[in-house]
Protein backbone atom coordinates (compact mmCIF):
# COMPACT_ATOMS: atom_id res chain seq x y z
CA UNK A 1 0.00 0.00 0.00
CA UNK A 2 1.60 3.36 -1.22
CA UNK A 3 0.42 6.97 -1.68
CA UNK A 4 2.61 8.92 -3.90
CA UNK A 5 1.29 12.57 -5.65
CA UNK A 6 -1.98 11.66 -4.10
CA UNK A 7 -2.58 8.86 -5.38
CA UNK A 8 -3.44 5.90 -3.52
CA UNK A 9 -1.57 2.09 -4.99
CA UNK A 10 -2.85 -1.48 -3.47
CA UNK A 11 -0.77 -3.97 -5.32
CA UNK A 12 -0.94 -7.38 -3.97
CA UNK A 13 -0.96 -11.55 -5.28
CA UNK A 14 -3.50 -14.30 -4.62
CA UNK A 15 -1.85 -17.68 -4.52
CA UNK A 16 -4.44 -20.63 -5.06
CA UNK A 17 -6.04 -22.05 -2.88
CA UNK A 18 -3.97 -25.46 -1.62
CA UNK A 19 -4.77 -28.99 -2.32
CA UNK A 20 -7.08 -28.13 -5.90
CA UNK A 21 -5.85 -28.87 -8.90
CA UNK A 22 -5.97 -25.76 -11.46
CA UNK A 23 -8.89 -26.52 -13.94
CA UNK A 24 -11.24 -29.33 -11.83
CA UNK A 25 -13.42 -26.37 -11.36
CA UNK A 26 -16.89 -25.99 -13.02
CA UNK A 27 -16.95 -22.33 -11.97
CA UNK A 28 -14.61 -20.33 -9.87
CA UNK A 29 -15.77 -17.26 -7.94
CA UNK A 30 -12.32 -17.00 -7.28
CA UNK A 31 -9.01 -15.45 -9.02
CA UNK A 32 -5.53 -15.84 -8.37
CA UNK A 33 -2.91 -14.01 -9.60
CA UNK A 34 -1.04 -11.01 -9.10
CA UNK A 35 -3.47 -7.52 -8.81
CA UNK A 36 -3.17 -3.31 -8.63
CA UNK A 37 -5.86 -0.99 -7.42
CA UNK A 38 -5.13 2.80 -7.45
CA UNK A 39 -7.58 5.70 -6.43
CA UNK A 40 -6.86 9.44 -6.59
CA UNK A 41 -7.52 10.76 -3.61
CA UNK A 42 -9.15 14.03 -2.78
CA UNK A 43 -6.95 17.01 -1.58
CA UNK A 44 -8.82 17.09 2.00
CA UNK A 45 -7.15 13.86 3.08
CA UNK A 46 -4.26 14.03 5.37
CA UNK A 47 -2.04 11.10 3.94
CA UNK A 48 0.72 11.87 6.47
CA UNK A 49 -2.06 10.16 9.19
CA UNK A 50 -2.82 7.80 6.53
CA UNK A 51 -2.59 3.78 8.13
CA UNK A 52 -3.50 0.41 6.90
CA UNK A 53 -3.97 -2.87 8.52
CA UNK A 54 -4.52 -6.67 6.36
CA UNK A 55 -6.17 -9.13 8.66
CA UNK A 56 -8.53 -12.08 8.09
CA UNK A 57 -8.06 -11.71 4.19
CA UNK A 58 -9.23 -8.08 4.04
CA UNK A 59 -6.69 -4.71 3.79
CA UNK A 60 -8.42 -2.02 5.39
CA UNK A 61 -6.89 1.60 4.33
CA UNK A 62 -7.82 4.43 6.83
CA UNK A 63 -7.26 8.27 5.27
CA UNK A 64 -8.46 10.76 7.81
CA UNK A 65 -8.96 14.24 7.15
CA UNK A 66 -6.85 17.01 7.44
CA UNK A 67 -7.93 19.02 10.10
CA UNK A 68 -8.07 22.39 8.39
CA UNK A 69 -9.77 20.98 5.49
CA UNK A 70 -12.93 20.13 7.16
CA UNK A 71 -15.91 21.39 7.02
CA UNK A 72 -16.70 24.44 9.04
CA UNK A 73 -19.65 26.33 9.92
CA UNK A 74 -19.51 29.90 8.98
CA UNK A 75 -21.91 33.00 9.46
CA UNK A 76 -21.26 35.69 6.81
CA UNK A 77 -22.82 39.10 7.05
CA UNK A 78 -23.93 40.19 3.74
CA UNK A 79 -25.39 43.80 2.58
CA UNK A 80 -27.61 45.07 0.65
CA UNK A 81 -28.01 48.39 0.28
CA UNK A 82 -29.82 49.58 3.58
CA UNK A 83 -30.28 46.12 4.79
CA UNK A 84 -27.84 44.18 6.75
CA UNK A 85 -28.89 40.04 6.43
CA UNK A 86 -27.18 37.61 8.02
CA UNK A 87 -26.19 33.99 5.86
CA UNK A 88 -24.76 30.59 7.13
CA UNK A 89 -22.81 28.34 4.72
């Protein structure tokens, strides 16, 4: 698991599963074989705090948010003219 230019790489192999031999399948649900996943990732994650764990089978990739780039609550005073109005965003 990498992140380079903000781009996130999974790259990875599946190895058979032991004691089948390839081809007495009627239908595998299954591949093995070598594999590469990559996902651009948005500019509001902080991939310095980025972590990954593989248990079970499963890689799970956590990508938390910077904390300046989240979402804040802001009230903006706006005029018009005479009238002074008040907006949230």
């Amino acid at each position: 698991v990498t992140i380079e230019d903000g781009v996130l790489t999974i790259t990875g192999e599946t190895a058979s599963e032991a004691g089948h031999e390839e081809g007495s399948y009627l239908r595998r649900e299954r591949r093995s074989g070598s594999f590469r996943r990559t996902l651009r990732l948005p500019d509001s994650v902080d991939v310095e705090r980025a972590s990954s764990t593989y248990a079970n089978g499963v890689v799970t990739v956590a990508l938390p948010t910077a904390e300046d780039r989240k979402a804040r609550k802001l009230t903006i005073e706006v005029t018009d003219g005479d009238k002074a109005l008040t907006a949230r965003a």
